[in-house]
Protein backbone atom coordinates (compact mmCIF):
# COMPACT_ATOMS: atom_id res chain seq x y z
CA UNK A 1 60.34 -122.89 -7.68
CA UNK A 2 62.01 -123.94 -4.26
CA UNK A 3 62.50 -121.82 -2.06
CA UNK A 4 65.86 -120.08 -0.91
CA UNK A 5 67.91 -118.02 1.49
CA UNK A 6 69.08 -114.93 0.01
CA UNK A 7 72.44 -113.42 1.37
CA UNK A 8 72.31 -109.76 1.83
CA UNK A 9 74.29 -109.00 -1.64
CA UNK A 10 71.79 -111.30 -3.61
CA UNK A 11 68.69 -109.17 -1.53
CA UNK A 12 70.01 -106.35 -2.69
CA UNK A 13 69.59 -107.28 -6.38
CA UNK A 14 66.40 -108.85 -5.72
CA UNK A 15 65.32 -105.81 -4.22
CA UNK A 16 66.59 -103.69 -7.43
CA UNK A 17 65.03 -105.81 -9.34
CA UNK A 18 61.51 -105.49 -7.90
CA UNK A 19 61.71 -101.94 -8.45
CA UNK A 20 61.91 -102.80 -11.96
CA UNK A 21 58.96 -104.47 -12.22
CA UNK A 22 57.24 -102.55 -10.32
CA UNK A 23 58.10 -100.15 -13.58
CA UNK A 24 57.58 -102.78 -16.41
CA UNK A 25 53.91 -102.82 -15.08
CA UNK A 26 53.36 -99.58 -15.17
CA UNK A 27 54.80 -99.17 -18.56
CA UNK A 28 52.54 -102.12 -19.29
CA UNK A 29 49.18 -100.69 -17.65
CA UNK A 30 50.55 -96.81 -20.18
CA UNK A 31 51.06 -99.07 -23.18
CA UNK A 32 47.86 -101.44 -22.80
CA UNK A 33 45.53 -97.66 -22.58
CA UNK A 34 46.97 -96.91 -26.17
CA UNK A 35 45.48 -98.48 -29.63
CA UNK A 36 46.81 -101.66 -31.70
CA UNK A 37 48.79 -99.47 -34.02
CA UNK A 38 50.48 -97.55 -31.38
CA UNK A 39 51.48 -100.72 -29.81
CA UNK A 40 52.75 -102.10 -32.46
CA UNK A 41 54.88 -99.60 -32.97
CA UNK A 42 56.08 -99.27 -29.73
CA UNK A 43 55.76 -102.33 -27.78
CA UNK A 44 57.57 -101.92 -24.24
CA UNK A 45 60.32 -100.16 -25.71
CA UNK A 46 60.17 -96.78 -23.64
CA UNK A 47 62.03 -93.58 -24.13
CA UNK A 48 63.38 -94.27 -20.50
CA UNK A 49 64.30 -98.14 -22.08
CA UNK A 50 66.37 -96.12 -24.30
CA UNK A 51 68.06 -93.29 -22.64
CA UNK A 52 68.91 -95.12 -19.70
CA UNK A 53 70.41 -98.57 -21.32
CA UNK A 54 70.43 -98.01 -24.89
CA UNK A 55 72.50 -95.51 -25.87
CA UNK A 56 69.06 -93.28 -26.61
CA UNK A 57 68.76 -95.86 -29.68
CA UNK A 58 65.51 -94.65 -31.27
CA UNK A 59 64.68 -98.54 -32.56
CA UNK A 60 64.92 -101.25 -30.63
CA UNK A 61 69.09 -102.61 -30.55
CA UNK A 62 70.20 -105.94 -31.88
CA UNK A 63 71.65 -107.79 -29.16
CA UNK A 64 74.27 -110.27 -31.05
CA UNK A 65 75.82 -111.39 -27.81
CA UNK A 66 75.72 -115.00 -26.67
CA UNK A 67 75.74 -114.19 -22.51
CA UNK A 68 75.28 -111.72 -20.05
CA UNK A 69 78.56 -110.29 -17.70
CA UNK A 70 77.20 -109.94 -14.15
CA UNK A 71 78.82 -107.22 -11.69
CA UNK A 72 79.93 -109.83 -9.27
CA UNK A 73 79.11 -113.40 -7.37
CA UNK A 74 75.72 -112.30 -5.59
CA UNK A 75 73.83 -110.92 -9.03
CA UNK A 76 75.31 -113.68 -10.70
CA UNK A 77 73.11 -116.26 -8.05
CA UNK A 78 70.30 -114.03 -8.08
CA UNK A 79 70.60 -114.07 -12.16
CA UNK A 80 70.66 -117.80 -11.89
CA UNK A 81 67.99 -118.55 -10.02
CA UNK A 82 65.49 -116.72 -11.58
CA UNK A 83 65.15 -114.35 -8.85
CA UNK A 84 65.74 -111.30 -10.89
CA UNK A 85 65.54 -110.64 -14.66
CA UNK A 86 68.01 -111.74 -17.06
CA UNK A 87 69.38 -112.52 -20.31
CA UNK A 88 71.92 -115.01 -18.88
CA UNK A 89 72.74 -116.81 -22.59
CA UNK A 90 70.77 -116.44 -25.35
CA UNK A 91 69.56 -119.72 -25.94
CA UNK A 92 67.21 -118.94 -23.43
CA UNK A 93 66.56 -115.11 -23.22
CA UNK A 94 68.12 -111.91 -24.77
CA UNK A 95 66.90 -108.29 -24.68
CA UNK A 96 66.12 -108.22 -28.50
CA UNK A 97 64.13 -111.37 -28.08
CA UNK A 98 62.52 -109.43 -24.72
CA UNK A 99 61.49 -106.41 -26.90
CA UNK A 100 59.89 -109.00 -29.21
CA UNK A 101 58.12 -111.04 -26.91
CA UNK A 102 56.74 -108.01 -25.09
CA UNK A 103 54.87 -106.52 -28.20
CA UNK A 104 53.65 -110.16 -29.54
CA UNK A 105 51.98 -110.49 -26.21
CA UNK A 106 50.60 -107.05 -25.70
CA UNK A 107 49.01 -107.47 -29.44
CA UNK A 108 47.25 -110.44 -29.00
CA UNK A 109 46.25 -109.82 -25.84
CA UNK A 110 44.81 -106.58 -27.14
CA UNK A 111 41.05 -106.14 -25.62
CA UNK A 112 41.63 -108.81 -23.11
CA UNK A 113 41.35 -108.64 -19.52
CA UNK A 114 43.98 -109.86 -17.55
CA UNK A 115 47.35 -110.74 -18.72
CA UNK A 116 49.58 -112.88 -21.44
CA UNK A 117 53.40 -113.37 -22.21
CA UNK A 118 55.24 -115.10 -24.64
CA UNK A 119 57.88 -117.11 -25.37
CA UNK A 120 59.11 -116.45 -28.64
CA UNK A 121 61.29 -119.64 -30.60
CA UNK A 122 62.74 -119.83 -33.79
CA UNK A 123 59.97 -121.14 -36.14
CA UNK A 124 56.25 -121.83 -36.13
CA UNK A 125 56.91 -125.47 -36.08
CA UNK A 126 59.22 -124.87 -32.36
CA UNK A 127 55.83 -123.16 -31.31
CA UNK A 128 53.50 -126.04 -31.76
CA UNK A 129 56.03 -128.13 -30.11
CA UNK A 130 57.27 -125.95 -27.57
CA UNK A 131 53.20 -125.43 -26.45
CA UNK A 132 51.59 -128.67 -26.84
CA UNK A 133 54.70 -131.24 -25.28
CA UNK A 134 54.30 -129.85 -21.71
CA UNK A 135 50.88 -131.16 -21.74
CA UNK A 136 51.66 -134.53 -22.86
CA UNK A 137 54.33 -135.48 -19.92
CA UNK A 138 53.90 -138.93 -17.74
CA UNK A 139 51.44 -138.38 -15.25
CA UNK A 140 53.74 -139.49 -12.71
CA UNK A 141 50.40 -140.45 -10.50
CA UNK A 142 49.11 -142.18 -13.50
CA UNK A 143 51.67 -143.66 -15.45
CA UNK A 144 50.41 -145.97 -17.24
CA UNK A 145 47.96 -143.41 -18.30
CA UNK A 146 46.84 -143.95 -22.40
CA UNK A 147 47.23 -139.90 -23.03
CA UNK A 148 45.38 -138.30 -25.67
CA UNK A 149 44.69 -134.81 -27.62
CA UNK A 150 41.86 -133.55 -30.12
CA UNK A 151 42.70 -131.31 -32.99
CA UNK A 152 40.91 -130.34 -35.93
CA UNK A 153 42.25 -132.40 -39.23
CA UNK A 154 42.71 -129.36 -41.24
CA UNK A 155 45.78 -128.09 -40.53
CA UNK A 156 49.21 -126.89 -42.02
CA UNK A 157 50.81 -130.80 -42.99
CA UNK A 158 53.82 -129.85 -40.70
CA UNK A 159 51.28 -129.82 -38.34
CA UNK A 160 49.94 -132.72 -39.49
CA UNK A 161 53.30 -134.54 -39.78
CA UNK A 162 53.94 -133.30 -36.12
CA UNK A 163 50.71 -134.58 -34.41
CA UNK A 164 50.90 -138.23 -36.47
CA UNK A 165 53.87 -139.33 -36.73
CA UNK A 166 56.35 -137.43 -34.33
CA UNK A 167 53.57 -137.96 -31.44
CA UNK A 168 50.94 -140.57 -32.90
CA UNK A 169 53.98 -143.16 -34.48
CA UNK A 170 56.78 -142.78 -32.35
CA UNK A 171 55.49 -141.29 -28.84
CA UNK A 172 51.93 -143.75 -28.58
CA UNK A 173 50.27 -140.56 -28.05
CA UNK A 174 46.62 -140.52 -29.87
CA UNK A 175 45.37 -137.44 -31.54
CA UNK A 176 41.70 -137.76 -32.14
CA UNK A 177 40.93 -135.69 -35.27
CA UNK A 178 38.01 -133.35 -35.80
CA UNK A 179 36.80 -134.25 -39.19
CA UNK A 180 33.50 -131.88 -38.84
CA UNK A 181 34.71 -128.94 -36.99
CA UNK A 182 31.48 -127.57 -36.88
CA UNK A 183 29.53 -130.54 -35.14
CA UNK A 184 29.81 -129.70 -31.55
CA UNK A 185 28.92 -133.62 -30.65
CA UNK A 186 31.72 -134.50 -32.59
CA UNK A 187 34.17 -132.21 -29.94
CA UNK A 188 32.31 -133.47 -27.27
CA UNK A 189 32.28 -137.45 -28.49
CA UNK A 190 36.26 -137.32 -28.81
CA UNK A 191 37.17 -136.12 -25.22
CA UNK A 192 37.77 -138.38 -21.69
CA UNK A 193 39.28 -138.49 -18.51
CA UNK A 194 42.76 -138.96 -20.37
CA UNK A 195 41.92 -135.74 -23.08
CA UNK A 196 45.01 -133.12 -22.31
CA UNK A 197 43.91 -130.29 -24.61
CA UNK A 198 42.34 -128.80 -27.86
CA UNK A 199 44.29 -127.67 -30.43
CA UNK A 200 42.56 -126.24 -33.67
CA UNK A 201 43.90 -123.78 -36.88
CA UNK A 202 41.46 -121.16 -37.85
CA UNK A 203 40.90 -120.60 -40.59
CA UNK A 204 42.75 -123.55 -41.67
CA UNK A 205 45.76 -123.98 -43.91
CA UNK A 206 44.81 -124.05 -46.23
CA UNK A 207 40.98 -124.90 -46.98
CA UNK A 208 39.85 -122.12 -44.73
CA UNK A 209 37.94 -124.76 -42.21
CA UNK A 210 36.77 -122.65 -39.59
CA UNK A 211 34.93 -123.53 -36.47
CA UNK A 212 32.53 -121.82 -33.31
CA UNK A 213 35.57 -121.12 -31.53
CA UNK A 214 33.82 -119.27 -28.72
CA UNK A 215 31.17 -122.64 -28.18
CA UNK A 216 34.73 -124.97 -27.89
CA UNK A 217 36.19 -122.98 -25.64
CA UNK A 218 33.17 -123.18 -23.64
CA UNK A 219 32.97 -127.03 -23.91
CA UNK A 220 37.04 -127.63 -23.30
CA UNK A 221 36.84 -125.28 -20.27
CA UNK A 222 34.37 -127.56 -18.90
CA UNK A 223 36.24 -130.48 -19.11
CA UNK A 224 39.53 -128.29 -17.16
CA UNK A 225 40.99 -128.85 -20.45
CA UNK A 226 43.45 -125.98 -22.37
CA UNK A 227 42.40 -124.51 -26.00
CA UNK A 228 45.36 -123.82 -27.76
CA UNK A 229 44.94 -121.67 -31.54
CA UNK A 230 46.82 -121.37 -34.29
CA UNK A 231 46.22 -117.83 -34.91
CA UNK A 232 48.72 -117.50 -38.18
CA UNK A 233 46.57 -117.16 -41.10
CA UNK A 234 44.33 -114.41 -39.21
CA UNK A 235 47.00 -112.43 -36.87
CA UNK A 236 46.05 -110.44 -34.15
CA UNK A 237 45.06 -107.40 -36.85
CA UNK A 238 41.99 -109.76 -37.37
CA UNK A 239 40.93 -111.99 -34.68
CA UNK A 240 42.56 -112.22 -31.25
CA UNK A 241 41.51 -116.29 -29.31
CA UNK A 242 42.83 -115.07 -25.66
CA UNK A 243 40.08 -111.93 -25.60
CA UNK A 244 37.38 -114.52 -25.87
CA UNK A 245 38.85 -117.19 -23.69
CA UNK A 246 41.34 -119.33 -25.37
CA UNK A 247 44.31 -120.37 -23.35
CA UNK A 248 47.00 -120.40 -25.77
CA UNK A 249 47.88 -119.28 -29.41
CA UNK A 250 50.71 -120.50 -31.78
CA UNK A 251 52.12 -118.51 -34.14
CA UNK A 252 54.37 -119.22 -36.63
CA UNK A 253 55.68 -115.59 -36.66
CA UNK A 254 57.48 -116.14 -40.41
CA UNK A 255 53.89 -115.81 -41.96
CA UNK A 256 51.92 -112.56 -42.04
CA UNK A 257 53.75 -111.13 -39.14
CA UNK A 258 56.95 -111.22 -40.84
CA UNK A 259 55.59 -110.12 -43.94
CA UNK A 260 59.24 -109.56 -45.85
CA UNK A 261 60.50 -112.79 -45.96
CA UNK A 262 64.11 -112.36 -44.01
CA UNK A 263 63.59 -114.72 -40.98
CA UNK A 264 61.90 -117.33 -39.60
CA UNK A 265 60.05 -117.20 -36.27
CA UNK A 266 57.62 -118.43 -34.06
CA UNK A 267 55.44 -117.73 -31.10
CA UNK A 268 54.23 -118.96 -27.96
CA UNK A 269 51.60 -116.52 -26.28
CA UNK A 270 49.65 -117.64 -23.23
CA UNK A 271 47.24 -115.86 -21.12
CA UNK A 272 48.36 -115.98 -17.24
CA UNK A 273 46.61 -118.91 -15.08
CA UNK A 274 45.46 -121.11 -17.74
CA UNK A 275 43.19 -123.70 -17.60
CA UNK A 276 44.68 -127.24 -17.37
CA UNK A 277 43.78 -130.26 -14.86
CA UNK A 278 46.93 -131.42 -15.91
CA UNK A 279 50.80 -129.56 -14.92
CA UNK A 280 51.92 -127.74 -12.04
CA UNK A 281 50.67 -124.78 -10.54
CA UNK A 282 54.59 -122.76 -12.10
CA UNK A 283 53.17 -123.77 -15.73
CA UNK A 284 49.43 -123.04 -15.38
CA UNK A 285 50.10 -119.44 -13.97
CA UNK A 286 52.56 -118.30 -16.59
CA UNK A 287 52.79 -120.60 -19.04
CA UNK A 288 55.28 -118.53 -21.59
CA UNK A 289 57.51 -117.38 -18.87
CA UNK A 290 57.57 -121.20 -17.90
CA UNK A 291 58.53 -123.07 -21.68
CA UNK A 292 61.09 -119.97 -21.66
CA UNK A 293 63.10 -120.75 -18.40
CA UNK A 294 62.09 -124.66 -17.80
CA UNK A 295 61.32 -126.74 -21.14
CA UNK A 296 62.55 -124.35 -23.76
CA UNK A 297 65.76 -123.43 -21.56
CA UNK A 298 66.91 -127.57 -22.18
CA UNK A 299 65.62 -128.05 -25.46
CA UNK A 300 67.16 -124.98 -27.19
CA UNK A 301 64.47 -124.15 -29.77
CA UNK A 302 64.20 -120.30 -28.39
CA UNK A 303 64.33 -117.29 -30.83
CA UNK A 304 67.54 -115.60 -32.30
CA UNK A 305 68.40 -112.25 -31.68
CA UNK A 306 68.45 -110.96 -35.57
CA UNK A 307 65.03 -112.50 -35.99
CA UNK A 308 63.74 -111.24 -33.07
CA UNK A 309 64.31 -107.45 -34.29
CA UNK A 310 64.05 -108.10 -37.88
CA UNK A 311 60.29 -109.56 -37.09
CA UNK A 312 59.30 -106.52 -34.57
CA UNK A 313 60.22 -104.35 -37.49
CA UNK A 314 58.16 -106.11 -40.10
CA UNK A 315 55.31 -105.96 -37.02
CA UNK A 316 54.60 -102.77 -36.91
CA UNK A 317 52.61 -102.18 -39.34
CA UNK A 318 50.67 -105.30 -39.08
CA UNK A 319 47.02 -103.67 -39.11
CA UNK A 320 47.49 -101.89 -42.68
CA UNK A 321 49.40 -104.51 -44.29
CA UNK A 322 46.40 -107.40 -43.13
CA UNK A 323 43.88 -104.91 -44.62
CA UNK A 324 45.47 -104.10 -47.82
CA UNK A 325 46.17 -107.92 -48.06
CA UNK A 326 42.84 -108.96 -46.96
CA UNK A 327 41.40 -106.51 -49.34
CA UNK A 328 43.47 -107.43 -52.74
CA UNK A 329 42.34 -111.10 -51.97
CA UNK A 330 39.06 -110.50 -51.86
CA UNK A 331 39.22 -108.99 -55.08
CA UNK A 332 41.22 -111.89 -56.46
CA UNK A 333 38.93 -114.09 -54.80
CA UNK A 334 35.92 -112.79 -56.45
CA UNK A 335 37.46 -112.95 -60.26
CA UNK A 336 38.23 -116.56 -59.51
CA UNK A 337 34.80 -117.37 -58.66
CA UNK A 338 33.18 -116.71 -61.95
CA UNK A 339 36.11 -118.50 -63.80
CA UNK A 340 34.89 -120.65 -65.91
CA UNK A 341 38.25 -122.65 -65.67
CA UNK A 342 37.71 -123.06 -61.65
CA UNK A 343 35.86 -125.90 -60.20
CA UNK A 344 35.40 -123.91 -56.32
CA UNK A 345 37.16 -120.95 -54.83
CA UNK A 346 37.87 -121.08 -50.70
CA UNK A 347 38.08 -118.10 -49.18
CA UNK A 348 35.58 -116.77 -46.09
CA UNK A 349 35.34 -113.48 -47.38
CA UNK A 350 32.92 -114.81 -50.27
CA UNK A 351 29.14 -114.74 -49.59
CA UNK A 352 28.95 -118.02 -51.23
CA UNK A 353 31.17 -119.91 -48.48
CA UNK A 354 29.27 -122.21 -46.24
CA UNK A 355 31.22 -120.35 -43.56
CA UNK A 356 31.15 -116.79 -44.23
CA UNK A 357 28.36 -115.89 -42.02
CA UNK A 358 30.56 -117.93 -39.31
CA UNK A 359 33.98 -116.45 -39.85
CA UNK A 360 32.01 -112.83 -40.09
CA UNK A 361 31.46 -113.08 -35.98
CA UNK A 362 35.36 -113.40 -35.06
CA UNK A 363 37.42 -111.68 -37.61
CA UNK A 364 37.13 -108.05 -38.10
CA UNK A 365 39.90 -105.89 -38.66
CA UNK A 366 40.98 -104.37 -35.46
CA UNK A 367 40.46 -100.83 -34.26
CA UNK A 368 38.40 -100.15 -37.91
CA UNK A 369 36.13 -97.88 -36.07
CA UNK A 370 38.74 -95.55 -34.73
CA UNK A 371 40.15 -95.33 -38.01
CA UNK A 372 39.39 -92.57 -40.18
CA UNK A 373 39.42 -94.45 -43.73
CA UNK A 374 36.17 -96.46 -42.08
CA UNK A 375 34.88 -95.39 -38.51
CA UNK A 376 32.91 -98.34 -38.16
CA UNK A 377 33.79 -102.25 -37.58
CA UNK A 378 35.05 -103.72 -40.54
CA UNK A 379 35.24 -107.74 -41.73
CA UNK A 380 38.02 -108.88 -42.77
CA UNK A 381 39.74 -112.47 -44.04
CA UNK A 382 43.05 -112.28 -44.54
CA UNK A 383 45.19 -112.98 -47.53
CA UNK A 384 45.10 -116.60 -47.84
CA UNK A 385 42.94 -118.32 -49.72
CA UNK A 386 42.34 -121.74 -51.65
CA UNK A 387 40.58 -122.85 -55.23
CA UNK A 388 40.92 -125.86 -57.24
CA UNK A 389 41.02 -125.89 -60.75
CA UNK A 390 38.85 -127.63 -63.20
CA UNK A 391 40.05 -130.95 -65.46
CA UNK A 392 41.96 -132.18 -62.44
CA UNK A 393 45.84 -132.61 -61.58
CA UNK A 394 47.58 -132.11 -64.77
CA UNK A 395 45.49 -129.17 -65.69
CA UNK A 396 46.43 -127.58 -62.33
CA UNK A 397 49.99 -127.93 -62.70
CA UNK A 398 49.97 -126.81 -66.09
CA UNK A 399 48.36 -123.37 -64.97
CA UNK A 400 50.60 -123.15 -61.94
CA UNK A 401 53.45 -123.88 -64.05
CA UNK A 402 51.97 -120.85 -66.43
CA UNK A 403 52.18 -118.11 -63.69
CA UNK A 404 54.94 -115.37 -64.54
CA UNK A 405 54.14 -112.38 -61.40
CA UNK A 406 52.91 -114.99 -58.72
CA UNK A 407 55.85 -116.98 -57.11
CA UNK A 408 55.71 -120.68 -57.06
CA UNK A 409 57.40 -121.36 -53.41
CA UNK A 410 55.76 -123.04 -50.03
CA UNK A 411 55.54 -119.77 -48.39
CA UNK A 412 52.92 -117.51 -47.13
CA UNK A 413 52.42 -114.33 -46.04
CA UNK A 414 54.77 -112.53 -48.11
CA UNK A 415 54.39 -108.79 -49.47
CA UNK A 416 54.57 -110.62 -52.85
CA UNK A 417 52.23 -113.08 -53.63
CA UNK A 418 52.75 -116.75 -53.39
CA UNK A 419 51.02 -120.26 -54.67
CA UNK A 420 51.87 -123.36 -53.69
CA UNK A 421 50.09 -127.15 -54.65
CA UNK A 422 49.69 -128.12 -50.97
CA UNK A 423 49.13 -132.23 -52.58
CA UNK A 424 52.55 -131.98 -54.15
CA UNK A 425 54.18 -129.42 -51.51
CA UNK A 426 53.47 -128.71 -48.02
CA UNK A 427 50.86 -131.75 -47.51
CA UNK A 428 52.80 -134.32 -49.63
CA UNK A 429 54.15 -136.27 -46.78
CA UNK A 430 50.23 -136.76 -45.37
CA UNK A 431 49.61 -139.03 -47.87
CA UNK A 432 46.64 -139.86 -49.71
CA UNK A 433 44.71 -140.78 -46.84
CA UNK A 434 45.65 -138.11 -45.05
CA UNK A 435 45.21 -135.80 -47.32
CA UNK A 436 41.31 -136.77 -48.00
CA UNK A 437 41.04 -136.28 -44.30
CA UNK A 438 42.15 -133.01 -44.15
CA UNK A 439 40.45 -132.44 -47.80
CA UNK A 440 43.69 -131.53 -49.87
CA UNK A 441 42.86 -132.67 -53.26
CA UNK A 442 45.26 -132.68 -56.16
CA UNK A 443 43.72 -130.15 -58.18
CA UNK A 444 43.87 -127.87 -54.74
CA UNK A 445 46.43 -124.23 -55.26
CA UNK A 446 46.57 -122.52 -52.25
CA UNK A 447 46.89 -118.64 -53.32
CA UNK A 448 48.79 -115.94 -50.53
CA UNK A 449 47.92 -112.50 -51.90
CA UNK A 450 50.19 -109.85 -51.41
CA UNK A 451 50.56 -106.38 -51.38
CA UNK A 452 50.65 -105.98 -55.03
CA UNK A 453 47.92 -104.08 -56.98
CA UNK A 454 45.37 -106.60 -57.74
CA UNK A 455 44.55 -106.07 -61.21
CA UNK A 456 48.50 -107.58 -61.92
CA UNK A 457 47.48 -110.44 -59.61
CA UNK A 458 44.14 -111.28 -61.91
CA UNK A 459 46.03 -110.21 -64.87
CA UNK A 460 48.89 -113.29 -64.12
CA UNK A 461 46.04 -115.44 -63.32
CA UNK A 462 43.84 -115.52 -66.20
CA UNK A 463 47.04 -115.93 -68.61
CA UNK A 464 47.98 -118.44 -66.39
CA UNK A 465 44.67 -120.23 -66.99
CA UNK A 466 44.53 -119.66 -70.52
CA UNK A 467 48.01 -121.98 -70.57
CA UNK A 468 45.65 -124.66 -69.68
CA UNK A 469 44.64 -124.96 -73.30
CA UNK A 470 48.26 -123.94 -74.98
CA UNK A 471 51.98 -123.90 -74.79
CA UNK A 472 53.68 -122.33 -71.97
CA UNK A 473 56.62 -120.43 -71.14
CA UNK A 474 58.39 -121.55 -68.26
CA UNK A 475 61.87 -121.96 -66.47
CA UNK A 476 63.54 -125.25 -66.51
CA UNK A 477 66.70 -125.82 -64.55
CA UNK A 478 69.69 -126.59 -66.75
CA UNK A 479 72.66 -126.09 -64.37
CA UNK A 480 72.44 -126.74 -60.16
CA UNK A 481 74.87 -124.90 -57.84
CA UNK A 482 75.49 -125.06 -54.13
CA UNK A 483 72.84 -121.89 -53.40
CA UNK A 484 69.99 -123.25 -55.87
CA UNK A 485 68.98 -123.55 -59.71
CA UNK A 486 70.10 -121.65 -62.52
CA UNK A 487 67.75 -121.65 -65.48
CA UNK A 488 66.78 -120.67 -68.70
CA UNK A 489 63.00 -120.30 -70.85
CA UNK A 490 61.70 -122.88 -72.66
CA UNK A 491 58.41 -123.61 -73.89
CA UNK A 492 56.49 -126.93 -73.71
């Protein structure tokens, strides 16, 4: 930031305002001594937050203002400036969006020394951009510089979509895909002087690819390059990539976080002085606070208030919700693998995944050995999970077509659970090349288990697969209207 000369009536402010974070950390340094739940609960929103500026509001307040009045001229420049905190307009910071931010970074910084903030934005797919573009500016001493990232191959298609065509097609930027994530020389054979950073989903969306994330940080780091995680499908209940040395982590806060469906959100969360032999020296010590008041200040893709609040509500009771999830899959998981009907089940969870042993050294579900139902450490694999079905395509759709309890939508993460054909869905646009890349074939459902019991889930399941061989009942639209489908039952 350049530097400037304050007038005495802008000091005054600034000084005010260092007293208030000279508070903030020690609220931070009470907060940080307390477990995940606790956090989660409470975030940075103090009883002193309260009684002194909200009206003793027990939950955090919506803030559904655009802008911020300032007392006069000289908080107004300090405001302005950056000098002192603010929620100036809302495009680029509110207070709701501040209470947010605060407990998304304290959770999955949870266990970690040092430091991490976040920038929250208004989906997941704002979050990949809003963390990745920075790195991928004109080297203005190099610019004719051929700039390049690696990412792993299996990853949500909007991902996909984002990394080859929105950067690949139209910016010239290469992304070298991981095919193997597991071969080490493969990392190592795709980076160069040019490399900006690693970007990687784990476990992947939605064939559960999942990689030695500790042994890539160690390469990347020795390169100066940034790791950046999608950390959606696991959460910070189960596996947390900044404790063990990752530099960034994407969420696309709609997901598990927000587990009731109202709004869509996404996260940003950074530890403080990441590593990067590319940026300035503003972006690699606080990268967050950086997109927030630099990048994501001009391009506008910053959180809303409502979905700020209605998203910290959902979050705090992340830790129960991700067990009883990860616990009802598991169980649907294992009735799918002796199906006679199913060609291969994906999900980490199983013993019988080339990857289990793997994914059972990073995800565990978090504070399990302070917790009375268990008192000891405690795998866990989340609710998502993958298996194709045998006879192919048709058979597949037919079945998927059968289910009457389990919704058929593109989301994920839901308290009710949710399937989805990624080939015909949310990896259609990859094409078929793409596709067999990323290993999405079309007899592929992707299965979100949620917080049902799960003896309806297996129930709707196997008379689902027992349509394979018969006549279904399904819904059919027969009249559209401006908000959707209306339909009525037919059978076919």
């Amino acid at each position: 930031m350049t530097e400037m000369k304050n007038s005495e009536g802008v000091q005054r402010y600034i000084d005010a305002a260092g007293k208030a974070a000279e508070r903030k950390a020690k609220d931070i340094a009470t907060i940080k001594k307390c477990k995940f739940d606790t956090i989660a609960v409470h975030g940075l929103y103090t009883m002193n937050e309260a009684l002194n500026f909200n009206q003793g509001s027990l939950i955090e307040p919506i803030y559904m203002s655009t802008s911020q009045g300032y007392r006069d001229s000289d908080e107004m420049e300090a405001a302005l400036s950056y000098q002192v905190p603010t929620w100036c307009y809302s495009r680029i910071g509110n207070p709701s969006m501040y209470y947010f931010e605060n407990t998304m970074a304290l959770l999955e910084s949870y266990g970690m020394d040092g430091e991490a903030s976040c920038c929250a934005t208004s989906s997941g797919m704002a979050a990949i951009f809003s963390a990745t573009e920075p790195f991928l500016a004109v080297d203005p001493q190099n610019p004719k510089q051929k700039i390049n990232f690696v990412s792993t191959c299996q990853v949500y298609g909007g991902t996909f979509q984002q990394f080859a065509v929105r950067k690949m097609e139209e910016k010239g930027i290469e992304c070298r895909w991981i095919i193997n994530s597991n071969d080490m020389n493969e990392w190592e054979s795709k980076i160069d002087e040019n490399t900006r950073f690693i970007y990687g989903e784990l476990p992947s969306n939605p064939g559960q690819a999942f990689f030695d994330l500790d042994a890539v940080i160690k390469m990347a780091h020795a390169h100066g390059i940034p790791v950046i995680i999608d950390n959606t499908v696991a959460t910070p209940a189960l596996m947390r990539p900044l404790a063990r040395g990752a530099d960034i982590v994407i969420q696309s806060v709609t997901k598990t976080l927000a587990t009731s469906g109202f709004g869509i959100a996404g996260a940003v969360i950074a530890r403080k002085n990441i590593v990067s032999r590319f940026g300035n020296d503003d972006m690699k010590k606080d990268f967050a606070m950086y997109l927030k008041t630099l990048p994501n200040r001009d391009n506008g893709q910053n959180i809303s208030p409502m979905n700020a609040i209605l998203t910290l509500n959902d979050m705090r009771t992340l830790r129960s919700k991700v067990d009883l999830y990860s616990r009802n899959t598991m169980a649907v998981a294992t009735f799918l693998e002796s199906h006679a009907k199913i060609e291969k089940v994906n999900y980490l969870g199983l013993e019988s995944h080339p990857l289990h042993d793997l994914a059972s050294q990073y995800m565990y579900l978090v504070d399990a050995q302070f917790d009375s139902q268990y008192g000891q450490e405690v795998n866990r694999y989340g609710h998502l999970m993958s298996f194709c079905v045998a006879g192919g395509a048709e058979k597949t759709r037919k079945m998927f077509d059968g289910m009457q309890r389990i919704w058929r939508a593109t989301d994920l993460g839901r308290v009710k659970s949710v399937a989805t054909i990624p080939a015909i869905s949310t990896h259609s646009q990859q094409g078929e090349e793409g596709r067999k890349l990323a290993d999405i074939p079309a007899n592929l459902v992707r299965l979100c288990v949620g917080g049902e019991h799960p003896d309806d889930v297996i129930a709707d399941l196997d008379q689902a697969l027992a349509c394979i061989d018969g006549k279904i009942q399904t819904q059919v639209p027969y009249e559209y209207s401006f908000g959707g489908a209306s339909s009525g039952t037919i059978n076919r």
